[in-house]
C-alpha atoms as a PDB file:
ATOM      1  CA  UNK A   1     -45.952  -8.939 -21.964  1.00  0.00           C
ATOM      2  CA  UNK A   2     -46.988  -7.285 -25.194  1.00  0.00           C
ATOM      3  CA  UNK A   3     -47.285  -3.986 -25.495  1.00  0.00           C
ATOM      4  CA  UNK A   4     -46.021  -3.321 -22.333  1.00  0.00           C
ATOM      5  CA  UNK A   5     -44.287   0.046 -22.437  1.00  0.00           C
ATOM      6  CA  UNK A   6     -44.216   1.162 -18.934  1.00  0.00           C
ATOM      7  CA  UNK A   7     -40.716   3.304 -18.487  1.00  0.00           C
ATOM      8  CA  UNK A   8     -39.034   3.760 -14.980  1.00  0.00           C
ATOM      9  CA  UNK A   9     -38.310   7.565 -14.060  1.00  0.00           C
ATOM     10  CA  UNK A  10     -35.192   7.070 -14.643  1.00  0.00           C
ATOM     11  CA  UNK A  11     -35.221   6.414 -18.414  1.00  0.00           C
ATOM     12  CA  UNK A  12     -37.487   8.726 -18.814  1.00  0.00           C
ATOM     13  CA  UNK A  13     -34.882  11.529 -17.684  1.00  0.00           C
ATOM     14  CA  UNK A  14     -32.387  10.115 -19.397  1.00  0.00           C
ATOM     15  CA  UNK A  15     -34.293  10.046 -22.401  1.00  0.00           C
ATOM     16  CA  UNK A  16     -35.484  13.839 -21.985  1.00  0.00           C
ATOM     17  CA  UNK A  17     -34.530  15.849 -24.725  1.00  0.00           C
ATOM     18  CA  UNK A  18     -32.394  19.202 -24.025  1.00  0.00           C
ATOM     19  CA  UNK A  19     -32.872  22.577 -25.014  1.00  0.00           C
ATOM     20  CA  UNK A  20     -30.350  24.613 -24.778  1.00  0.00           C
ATOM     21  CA  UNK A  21     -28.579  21.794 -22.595  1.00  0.00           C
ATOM     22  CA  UNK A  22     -32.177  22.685 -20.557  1.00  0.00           C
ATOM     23  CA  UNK A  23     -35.147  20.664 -20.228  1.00  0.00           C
ATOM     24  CA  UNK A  24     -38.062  21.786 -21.124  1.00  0.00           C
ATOM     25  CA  UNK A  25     -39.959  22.521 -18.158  1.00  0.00           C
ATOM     26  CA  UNK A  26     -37.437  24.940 -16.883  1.00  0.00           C
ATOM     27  CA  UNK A  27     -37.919  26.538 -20.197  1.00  0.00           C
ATOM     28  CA  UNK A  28     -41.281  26.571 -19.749  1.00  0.00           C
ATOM     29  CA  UNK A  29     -41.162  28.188 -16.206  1.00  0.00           C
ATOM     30  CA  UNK A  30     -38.506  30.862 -17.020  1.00  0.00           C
ATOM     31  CA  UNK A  31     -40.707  31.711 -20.367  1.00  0.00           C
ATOM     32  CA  UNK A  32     -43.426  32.007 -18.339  1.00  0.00           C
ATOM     33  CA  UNK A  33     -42.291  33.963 -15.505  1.00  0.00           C
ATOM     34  CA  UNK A  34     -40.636  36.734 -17.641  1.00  0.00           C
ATOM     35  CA  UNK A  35     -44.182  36.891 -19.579  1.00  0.00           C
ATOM     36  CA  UNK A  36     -45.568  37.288 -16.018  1.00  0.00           C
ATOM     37  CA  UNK A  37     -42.921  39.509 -14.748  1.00  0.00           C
ATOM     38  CA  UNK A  38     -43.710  41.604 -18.083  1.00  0.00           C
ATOM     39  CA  UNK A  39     -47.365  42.164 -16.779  1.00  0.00           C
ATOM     40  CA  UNK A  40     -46.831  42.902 -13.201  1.00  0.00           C
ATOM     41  CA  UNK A  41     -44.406  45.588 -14.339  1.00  0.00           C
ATOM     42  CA  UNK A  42     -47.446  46.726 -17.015  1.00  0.00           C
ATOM     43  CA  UNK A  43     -50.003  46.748 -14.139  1.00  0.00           C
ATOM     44  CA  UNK A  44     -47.688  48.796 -12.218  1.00  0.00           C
ATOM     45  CA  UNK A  45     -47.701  51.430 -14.712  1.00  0.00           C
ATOM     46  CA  UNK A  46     -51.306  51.777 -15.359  1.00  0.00           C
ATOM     47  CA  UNK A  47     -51.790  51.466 -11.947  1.00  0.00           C
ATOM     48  CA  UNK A  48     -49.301  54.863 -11.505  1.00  0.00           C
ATOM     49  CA  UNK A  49     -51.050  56.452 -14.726  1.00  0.00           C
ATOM     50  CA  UNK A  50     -54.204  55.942 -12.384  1.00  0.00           C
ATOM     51  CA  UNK A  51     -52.744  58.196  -9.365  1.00  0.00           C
ATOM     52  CA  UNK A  52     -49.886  57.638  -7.710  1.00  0.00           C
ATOM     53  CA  UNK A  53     -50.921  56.093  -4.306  1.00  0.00           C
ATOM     54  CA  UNK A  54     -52.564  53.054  -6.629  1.00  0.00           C
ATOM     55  CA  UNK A  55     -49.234  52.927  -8.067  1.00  0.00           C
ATOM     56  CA  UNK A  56     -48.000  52.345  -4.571  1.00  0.00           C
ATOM     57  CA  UNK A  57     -50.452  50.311  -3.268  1.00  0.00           C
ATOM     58  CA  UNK A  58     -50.432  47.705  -6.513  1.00  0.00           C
ATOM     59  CA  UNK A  59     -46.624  48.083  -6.124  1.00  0.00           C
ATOM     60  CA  UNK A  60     -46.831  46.741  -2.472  1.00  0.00           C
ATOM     61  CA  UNK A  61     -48.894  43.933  -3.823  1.00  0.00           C
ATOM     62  CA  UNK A  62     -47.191  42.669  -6.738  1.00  0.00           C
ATOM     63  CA  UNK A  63     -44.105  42.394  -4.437  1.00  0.00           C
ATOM     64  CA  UNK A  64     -46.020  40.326  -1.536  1.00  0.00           C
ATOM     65  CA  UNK A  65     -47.646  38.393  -4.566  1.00  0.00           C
ATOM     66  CA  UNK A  66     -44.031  37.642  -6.015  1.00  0.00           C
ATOM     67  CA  UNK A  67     -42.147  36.227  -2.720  1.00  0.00           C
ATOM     68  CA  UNK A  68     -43.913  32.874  -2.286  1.00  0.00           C
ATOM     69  CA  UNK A  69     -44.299  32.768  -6.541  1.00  0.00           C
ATOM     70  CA  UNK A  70     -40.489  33.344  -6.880  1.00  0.00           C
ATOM     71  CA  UNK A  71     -39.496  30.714  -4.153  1.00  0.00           C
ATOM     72  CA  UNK A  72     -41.964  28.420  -6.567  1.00  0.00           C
ATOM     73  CA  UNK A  73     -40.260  28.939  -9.548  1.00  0.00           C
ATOM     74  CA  UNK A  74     -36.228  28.452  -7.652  1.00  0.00           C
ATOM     75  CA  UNK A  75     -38.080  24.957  -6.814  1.00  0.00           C
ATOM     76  CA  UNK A  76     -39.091  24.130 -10.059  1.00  0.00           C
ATOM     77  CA  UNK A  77     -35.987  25.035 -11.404  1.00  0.00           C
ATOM     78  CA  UNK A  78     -33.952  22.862  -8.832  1.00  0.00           C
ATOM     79  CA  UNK A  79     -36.407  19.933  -9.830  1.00  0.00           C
ATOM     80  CA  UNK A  80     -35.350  20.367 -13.472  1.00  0.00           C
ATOM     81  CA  UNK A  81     -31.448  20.289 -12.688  1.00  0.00           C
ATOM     82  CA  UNK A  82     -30.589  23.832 -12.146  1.00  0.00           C
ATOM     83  CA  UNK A  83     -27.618  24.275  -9.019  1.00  0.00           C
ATOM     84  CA  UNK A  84     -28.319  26.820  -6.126  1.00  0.00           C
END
């Protein structure tokens, strides 16, 4: 058939380029979530600057917020290759 260029899953990951022996959307994810990381810990400062039991109440919130975001991002990364 011409200009059939369909690709099975499998040569598309084996055609995936690497970087840093990574592919891309784990470097993607961990780039993100260290940006992200970065402004939780910023909102907890402001937050502290604010009066201390903000601090402690954003604090308790960032941390429920980050259980179930974390658990995404150890998927993600065990989608993309990464080992437990």
């Amino acid at each position: 058939a011409h200009g059939d260029h369909t690709e099975t899953k499998e040569n598309a990951a084996k055609n995936e380029q690497l970087v840093f022996g990574v592919k891309p959307a784990a470097i993607l994810n961990m780039t993100g979530d260290a940006l992200h990381n970065f402004t939780d810990g910023m909102s907890i400062a402001a937050a502290f600057q604010a009066s201390q039991p903000l601090g402690y109440t954003v604090t308790l919130a960032m941390l429920l917020h980050e259980i179930p975001h974390e658990v995404g991002d150890f998927a993600v990364l065990l989608s993309q290759g990464f080992s437990k």
